[in-house]
Protein backbone atom coordinates (compact mmCIF):
# COMPACT_ATOMS: atom_id res chain seq x y z
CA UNK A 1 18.39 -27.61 -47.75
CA UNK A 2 16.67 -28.12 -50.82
CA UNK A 3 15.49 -25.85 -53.15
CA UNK A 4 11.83 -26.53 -53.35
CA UNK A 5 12.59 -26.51 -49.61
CA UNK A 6 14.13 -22.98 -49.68
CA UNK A 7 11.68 -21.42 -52.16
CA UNK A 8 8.31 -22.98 -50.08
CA UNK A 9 10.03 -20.95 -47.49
CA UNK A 10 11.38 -18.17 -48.91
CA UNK A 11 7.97 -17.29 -50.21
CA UNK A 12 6.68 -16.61 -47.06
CA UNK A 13 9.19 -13.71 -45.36
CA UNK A 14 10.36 -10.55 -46.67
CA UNK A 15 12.82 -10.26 -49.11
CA UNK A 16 13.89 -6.86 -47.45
CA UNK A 17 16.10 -8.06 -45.50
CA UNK A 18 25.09 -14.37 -42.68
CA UNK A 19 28.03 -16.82 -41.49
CA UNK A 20 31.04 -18.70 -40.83
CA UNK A 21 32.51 -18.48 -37.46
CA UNK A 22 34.08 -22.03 -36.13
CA UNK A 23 33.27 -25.42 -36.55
CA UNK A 24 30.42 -27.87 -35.01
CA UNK A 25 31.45 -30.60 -32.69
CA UNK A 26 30.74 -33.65 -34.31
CA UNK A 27 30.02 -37.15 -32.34
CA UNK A 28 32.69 -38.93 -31.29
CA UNK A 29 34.15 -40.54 -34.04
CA UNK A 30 37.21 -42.25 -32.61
CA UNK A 31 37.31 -45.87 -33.60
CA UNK A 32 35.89 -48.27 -31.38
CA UNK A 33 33.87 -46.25 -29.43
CA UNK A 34 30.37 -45.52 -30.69
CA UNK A 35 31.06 -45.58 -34.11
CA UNK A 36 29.95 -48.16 -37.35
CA UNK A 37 32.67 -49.62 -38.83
CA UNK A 38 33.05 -48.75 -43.12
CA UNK A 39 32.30 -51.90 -44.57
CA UNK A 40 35.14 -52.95 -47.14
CA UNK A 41 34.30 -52.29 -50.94
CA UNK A 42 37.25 -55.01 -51.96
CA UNK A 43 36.64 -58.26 -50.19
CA UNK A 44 35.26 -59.84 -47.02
CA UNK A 45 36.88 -58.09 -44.00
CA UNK A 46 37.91 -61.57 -42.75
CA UNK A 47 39.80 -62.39 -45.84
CA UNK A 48 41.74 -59.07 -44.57
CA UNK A 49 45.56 -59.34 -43.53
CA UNK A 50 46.70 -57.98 -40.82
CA UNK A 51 48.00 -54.97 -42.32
CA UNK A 52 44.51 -53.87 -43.54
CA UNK A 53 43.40 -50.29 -42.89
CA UNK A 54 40.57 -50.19 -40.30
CA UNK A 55 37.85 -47.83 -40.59
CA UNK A 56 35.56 -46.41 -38.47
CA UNK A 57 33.14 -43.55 -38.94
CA UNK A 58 30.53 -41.62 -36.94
CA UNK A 59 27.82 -42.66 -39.45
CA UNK A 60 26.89 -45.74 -40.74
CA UNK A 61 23.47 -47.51 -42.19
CA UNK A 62 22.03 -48.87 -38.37
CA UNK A 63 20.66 -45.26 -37.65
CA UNK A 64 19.15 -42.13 -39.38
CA UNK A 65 21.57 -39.81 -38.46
CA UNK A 66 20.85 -36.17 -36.95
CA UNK A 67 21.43 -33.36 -39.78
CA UNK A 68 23.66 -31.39 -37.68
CA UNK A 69 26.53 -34.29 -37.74
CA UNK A 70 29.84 -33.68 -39.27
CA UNK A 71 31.26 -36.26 -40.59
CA UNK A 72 34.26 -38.15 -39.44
CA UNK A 73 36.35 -41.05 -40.94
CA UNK A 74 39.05 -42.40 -38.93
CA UNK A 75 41.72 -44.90 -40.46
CA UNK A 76 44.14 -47.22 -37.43
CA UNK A 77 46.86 -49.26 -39.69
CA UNK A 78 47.23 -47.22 -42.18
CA UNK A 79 46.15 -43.68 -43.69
CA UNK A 80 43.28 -41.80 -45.81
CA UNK A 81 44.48 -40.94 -49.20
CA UNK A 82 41.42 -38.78 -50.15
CA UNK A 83 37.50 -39.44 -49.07
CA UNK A 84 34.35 -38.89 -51.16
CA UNK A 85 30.80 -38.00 -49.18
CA UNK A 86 28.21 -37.41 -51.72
CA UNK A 87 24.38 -37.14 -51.13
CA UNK A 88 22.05 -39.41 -53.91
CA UNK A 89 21.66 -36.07 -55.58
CA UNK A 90 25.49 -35.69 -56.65
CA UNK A 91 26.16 -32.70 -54.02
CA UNK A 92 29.73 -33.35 -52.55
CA UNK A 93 30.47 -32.53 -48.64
CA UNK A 94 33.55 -31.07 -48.66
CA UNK A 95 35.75 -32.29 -45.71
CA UNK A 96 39.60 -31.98 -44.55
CA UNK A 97 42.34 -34.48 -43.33
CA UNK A 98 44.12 -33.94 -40.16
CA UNK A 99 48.05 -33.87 -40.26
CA UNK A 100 48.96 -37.36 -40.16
CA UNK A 101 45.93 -38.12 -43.02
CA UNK A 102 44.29 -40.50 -40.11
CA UNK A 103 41.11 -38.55 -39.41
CA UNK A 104 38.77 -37.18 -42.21
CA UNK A 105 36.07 -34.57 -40.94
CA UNK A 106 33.66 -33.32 -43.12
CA UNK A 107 33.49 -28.94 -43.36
CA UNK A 108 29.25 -28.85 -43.63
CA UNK A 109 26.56 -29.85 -42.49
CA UNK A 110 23.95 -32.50 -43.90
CA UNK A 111 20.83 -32.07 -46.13
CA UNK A 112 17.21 -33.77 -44.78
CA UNK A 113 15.64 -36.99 -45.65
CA UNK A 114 18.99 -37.91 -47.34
CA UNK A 115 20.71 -40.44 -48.34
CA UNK A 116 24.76 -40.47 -48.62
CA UNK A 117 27.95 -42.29 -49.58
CA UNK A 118 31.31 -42.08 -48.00
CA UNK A 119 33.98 -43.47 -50.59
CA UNK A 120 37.36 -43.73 -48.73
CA UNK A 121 40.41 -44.64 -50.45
CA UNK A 122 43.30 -45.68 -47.84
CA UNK A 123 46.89 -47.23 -48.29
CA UNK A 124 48.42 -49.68 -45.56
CA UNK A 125 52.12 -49.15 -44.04
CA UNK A 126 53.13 -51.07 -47.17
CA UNK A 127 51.90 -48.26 -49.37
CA UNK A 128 48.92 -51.07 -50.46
CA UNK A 129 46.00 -49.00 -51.73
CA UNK A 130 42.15 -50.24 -50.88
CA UNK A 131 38.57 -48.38 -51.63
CA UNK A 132 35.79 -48.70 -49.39
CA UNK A 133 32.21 -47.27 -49.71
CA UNK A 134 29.80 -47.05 -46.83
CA UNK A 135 26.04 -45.31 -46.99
CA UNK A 136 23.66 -43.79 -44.24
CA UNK A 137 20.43 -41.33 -44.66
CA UNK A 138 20.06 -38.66 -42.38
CA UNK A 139 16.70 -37.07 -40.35
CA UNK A 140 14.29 -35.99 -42.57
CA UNK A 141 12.52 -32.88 -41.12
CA UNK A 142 9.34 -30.96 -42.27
CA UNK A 143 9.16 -26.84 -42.91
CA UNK A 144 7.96 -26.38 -39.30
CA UNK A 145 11.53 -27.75 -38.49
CA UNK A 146 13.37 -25.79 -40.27
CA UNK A 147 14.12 -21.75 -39.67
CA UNK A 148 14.52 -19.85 -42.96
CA UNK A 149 16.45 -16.48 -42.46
CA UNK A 150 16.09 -13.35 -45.02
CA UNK A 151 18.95 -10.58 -45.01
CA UNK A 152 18.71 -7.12 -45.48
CA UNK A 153 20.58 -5.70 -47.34
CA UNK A 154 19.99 -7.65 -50.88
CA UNK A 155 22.48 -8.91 -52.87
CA UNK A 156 24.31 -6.33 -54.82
CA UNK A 157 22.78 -3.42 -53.14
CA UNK A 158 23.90 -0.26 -52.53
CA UNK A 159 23.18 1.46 -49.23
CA UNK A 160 23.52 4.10 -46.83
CA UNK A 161 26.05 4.62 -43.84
CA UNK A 162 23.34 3.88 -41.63
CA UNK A 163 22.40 0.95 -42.45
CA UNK A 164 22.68 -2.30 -40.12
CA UNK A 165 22.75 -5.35 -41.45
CA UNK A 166 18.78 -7.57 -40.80
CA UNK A 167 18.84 -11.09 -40.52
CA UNK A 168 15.34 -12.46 -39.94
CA UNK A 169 14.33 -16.11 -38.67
CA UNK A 170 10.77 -16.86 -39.77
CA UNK A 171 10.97 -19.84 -36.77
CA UNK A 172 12.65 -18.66 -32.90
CA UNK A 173 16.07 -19.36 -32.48
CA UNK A 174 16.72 -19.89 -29.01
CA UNK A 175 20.58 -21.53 -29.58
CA UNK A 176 21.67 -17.75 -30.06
CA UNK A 177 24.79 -17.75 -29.06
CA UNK A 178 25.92 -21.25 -31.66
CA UNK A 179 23.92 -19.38 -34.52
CA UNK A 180 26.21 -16.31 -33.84
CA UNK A 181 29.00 -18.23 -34.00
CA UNK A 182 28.22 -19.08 -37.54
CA UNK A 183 27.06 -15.57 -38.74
CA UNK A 184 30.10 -13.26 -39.75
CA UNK A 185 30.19 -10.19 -41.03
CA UNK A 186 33.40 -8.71 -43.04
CA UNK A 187 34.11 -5.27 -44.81
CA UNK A 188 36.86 -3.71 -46.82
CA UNK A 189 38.20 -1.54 -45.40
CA UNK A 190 37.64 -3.74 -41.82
CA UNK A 191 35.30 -1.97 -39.47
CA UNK A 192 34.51 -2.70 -35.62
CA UNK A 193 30.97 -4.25 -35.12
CA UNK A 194 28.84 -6.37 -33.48
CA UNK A 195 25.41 -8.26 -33.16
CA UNK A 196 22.26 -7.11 -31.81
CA UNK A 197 19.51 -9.75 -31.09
CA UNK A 198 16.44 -7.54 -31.19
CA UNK A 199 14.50 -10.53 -30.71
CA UNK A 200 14.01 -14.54 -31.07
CA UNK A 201 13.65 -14.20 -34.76
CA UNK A 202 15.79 -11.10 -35.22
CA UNK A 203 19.08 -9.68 -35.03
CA UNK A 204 21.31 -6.41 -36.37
CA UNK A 205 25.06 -5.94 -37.02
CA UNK A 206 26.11 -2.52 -37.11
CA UNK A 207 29.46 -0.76 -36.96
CA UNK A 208 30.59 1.12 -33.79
CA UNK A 209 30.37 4.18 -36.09
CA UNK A 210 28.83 4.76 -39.17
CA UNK A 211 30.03 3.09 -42.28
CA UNK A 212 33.06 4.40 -44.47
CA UNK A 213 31.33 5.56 -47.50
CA UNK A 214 32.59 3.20 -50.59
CA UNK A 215 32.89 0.12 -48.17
CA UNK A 216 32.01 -3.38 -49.64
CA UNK A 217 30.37 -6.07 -46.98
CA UNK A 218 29.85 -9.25 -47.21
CA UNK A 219 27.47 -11.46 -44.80
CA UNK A 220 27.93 -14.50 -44.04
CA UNK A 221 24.90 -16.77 -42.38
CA UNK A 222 26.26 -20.48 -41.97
CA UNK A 223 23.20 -22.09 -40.56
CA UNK A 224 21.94 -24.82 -42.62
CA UNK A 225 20.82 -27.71 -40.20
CA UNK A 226 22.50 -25.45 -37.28
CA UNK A 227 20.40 -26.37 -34.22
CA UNK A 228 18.01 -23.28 -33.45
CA UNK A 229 16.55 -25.37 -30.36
CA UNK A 230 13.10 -27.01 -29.47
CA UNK A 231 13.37 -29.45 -32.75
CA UNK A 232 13.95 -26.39 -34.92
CA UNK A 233 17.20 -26.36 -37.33
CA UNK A 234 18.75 -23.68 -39.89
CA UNK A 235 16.63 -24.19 -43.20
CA UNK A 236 19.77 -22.59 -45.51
CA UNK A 237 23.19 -20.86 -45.71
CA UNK A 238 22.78 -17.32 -46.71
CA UNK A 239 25.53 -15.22 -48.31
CA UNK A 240 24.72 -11.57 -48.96
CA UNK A 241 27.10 -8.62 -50.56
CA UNK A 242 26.07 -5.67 -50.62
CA UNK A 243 28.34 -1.88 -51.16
CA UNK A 244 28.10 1.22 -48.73
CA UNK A 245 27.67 4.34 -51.18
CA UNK A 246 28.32 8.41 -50.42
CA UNK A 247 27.25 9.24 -46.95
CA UNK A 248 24.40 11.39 -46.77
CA UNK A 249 23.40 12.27 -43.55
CA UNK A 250 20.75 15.25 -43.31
CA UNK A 251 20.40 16.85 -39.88
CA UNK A 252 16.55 17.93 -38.53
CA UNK A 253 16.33 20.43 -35.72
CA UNK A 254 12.42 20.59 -34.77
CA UNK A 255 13.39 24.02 -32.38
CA UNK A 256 14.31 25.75 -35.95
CA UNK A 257 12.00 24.20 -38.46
CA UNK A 258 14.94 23.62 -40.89
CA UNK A 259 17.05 20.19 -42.09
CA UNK A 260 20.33 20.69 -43.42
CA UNK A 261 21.97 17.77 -45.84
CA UNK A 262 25.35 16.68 -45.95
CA UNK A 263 26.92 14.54 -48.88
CA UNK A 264 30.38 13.02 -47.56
CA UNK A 265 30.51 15.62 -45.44
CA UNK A 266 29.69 18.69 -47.13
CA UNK A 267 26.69 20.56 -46.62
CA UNK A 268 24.99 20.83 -49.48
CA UNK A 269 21.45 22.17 -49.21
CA UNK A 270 19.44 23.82 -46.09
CA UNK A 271 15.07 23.14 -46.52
CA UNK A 272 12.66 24.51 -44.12
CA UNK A 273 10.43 21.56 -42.84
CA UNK A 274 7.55 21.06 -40.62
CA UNK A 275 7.23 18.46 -37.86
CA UNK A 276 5.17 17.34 -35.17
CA UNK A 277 2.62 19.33 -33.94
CA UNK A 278 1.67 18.93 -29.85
CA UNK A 279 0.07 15.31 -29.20
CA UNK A 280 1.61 13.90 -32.53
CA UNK A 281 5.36 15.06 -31.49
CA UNK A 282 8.01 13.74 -33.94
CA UNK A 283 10.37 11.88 -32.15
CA UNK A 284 14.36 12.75 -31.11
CA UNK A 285 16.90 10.95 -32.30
CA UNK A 286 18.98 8.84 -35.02
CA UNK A 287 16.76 7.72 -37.76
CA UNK A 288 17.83 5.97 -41.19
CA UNK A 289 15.51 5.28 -44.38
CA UNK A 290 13.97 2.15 -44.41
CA UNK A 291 11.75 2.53 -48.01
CA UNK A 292 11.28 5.16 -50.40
CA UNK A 293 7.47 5.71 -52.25
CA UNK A 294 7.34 7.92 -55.24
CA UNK A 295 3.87 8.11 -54.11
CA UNK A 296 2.07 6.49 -51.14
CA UNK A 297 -0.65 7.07 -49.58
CA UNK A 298 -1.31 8.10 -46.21
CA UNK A 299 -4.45 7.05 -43.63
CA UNK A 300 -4.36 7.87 -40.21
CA UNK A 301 -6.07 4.85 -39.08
CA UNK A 302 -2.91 3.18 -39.87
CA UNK A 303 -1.17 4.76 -36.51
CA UNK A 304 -4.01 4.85 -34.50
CA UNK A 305 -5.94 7.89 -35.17
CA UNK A 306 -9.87 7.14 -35.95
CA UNK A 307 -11.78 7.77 -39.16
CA UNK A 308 -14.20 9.75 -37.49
CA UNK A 309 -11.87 11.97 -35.32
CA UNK A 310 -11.25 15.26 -36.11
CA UNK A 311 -7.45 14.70 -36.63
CA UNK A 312 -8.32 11.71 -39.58
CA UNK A 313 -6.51 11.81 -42.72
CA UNK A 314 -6.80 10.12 -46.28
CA UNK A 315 -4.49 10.92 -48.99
CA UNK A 316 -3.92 8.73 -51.58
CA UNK A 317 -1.01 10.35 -53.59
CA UNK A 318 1.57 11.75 -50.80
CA UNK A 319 4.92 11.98 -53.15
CA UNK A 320 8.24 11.37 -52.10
CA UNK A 321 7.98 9.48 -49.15
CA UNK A 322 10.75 8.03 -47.35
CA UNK A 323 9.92 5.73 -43.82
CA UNK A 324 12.19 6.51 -41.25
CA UNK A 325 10.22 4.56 -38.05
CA UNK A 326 8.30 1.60 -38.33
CA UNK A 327 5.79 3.70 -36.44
CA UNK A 328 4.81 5.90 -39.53
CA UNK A 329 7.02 8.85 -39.18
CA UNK A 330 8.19 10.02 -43.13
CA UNK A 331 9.97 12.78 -44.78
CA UNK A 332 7.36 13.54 -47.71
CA UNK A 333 6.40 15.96 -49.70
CA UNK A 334 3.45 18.42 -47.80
CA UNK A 335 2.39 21.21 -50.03
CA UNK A 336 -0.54 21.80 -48.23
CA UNK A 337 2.03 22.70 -45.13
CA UNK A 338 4.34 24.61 -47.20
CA UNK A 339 3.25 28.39 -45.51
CA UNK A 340 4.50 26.49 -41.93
CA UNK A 341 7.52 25.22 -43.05
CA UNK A 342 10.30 27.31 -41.65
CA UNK A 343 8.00 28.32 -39.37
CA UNK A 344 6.07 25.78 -37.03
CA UNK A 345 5.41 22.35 -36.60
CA UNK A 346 2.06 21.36 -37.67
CA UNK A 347 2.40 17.66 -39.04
CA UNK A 348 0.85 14.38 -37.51
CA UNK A 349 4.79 13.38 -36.79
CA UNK A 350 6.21 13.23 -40.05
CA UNK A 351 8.56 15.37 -41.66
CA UNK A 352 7.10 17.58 -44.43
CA UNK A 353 8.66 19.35 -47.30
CA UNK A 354 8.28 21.20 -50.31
CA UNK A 355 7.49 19.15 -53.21
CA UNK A 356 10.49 20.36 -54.63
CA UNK A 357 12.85 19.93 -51.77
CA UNK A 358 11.25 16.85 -51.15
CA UNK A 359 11.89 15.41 -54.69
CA UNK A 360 15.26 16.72 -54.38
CA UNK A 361 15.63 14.67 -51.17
CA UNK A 362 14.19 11.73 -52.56
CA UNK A 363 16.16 11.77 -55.43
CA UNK A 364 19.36 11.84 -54.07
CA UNK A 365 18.66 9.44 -51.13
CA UNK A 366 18.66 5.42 -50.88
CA UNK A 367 17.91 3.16 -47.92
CA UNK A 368 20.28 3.23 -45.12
CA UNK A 369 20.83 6.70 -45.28
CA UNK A 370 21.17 8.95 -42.10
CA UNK A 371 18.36 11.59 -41.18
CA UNK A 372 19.38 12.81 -37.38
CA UNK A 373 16.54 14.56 -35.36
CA UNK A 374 17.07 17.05 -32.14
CA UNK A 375 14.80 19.40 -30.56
CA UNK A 376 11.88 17.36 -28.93
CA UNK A 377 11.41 16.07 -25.82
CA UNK A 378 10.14 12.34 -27.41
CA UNK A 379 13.29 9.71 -27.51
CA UNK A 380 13.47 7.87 -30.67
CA UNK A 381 13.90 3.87 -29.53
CA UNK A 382 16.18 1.10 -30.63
CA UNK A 383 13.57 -1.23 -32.24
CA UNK A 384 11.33 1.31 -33.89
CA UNK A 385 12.93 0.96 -37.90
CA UNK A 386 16.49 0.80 -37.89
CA UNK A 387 17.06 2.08 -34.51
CA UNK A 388 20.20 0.72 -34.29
CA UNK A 389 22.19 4.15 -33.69
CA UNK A 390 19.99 4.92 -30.36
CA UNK A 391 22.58 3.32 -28.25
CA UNK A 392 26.35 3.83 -27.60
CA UNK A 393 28.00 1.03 -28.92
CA UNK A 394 29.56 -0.14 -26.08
CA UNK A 395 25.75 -0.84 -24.75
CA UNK A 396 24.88 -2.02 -28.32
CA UNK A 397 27.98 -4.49 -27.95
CA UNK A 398 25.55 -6.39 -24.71
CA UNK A 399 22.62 -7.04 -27.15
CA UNK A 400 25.31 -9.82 -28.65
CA UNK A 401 24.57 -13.42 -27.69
CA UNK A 402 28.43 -13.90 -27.17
């Protein structure tokens, strides 16, 4: 789409948080049949001999045509030597001929409110060369058309072996299963993975194990003026790469009050830590770092806990935090805590360190890496952060629109 299209609605979704996967199925473009004939550049088509080139396309100037249309030019008499669709702006379609250069089908999609040539160049059975030009404008459609998606990770990024890959629709797409067709994720080295729709407007990729530490992964989102359904189209193409860096997966267990941290598979440092105390119990399972705060502060009204009750917090300067739940639940730094850790758990849910073990943790951590909990009775869930890891794959794999 345009960019004054893209950055109206860009502006209004995350930038926390894509692909090519088959082609479209144009309109019948066969000649004869529902199609407008090119009208000849060179001369009056009844001044034509009999060994013109006819040409017929799936476009023409009688009607707007739908965004979602791929092109076709098809030559009888004759075949295509090379065809030019451009949009009034200058921006070239790219298309392909078919082996016996009588069918030309364009490779994208169409811009909004647009207005296009198609110069074809054909040559007869006597090798006689002719140049035609035809126009058409296509659909124009307004923002609340038109689904904008945001990916997480950024571009360039570097990231943990925990991280899934977030694509987020700021519009529903109900045509799941053609957008995932068109989303495509690819890694060196390759890794097994698969979709997840978590949602109308959102949808993981994750491997069927964690990441190789060092791989590169590029997203692929191919869904400009891709049908979403109920009037709604893809706003924009997105293509994201991002690089996995060292693993580092730290391991809580709530039972012993201690988290041990492994770099690429060494264990490198053991902290006593405090967790959950009964009523605010920190929950079981596979977590990964969604943001990191050199300082943040913390108020319990945010997860549901009362000014006025006696369990209320305030604290304007926590250091070191790192979100692991979109619930609240952090590792931070808790010096006020410190004479439990090792000990007991006595936090509101979060994990709480030492400021110095929990700048060391910080500083050595980036989103996407791994913190693993064990020892309560409180499941961690899929959709609560990146809860992607919650579920075998294989049950993962059914979240997939295909």
């Amino acid at each position: 789409m345009s960019a004054s299209r893209t950055q109206l609605r860009s502006s209004a979704v995350l930038a926390s948080l894509a692909l090519l996967a088959g082609g479209l199925s144009a309109c019948s473009g066969t000649s004869g049949h529902g199609s407008d004939d090119v009208r000849k550049a060179n001369g009056d088509a009844s001044n034509a001999s009999a060994q013109s080139v006819r040409l017929s396309a799936n476009v023409g100037p009688k009607k707007v045509v739908p965004v979602d249309r791929l092109v076709t030019v098809d030559a009888e008499g004759g075949t295509i030597a090379k065809v030019v669709l451009r949009s009034d702006a200058g921006s070239k379609v790219p298309g392909l001929l078919n082996d016996g250069s009588t069918r030309w089908t364009a490779t994208d999609r169409l811009e909004p409110g647009t207005s296009y040539v198609v110069r074809t160049t054909t040559r007869n059975e006597d090798g006689k060369v002719k140049r035609s030009t035809s126009s058409f404008t296509t659909q124009d459609l307004s923002l609340a058309q038109q689904t904008y998606a945001s990916v997480a990770p950024l571009e360039g990024e570097t990231v943990g072996v925990g991280m899934p890959v977030v694509v987020h629709f700021d519009l529903p797409v109900i045509e799941k299963k053609a957008f995932e067709k068109h989303m495509v994720v690819t890694s060196t080295p390759a890794q097994k993975g698969t979709w997840h729709w978590m949602s109308d407007t959102e949808v993981h990729y994750r491997p069927a194990t964690y990441w190789q530490a060092g791989t590169d992964v590029t997203v692929e989102v191919d869904v400009n003026a891709l049908p979403a359904g109920n009037g709604i189209y893809g706003q924009e193409s997105r293509t994201v790469n991002f690089h996995i860096g060292d693993s580092v997966v730290s391991k809580v267990n709530a039972q012993t009050h201690q988290m041990k941290t492994f770099v690429n598979g060494k264990l490198v440092k053991t902290m006593p830590i405090t967790l959950g105390k009964p009523g605010f119990t920190t929950r079981s399972g596979i977590k990964v770092i969604m943001e990191k705060y050199r300082t943040k502060r913390m108020n319990s009204e945010t997860v549901g806990i009362p000014a006025d009750s006696a369990e209320a917090y305030d604290i304007d300067d926590v250091e070191y935090a790192m979100r692991v739940t979109s619930t609240g639940e952090f590792l931070h730094a808790a010096p006020w805590s410190v004479g439990s850790q090792g000990y007991a758990n006595v936090s509101h849910g979060c994990t709480g360190l030492s400021t110095a073990n929990a700048a060391w943790i910080y500083n050595i951590s980036k989103r996407g890496d791994v913190v693993e909990y064990t020892g309560t009775d409180r499941p961690m869930t899929l959709t609560n952060g990146y809860g992607d890891w919650n579920e075998s794959f294989a049950t993962y794999k059914q979240g997939s629109a295909l």
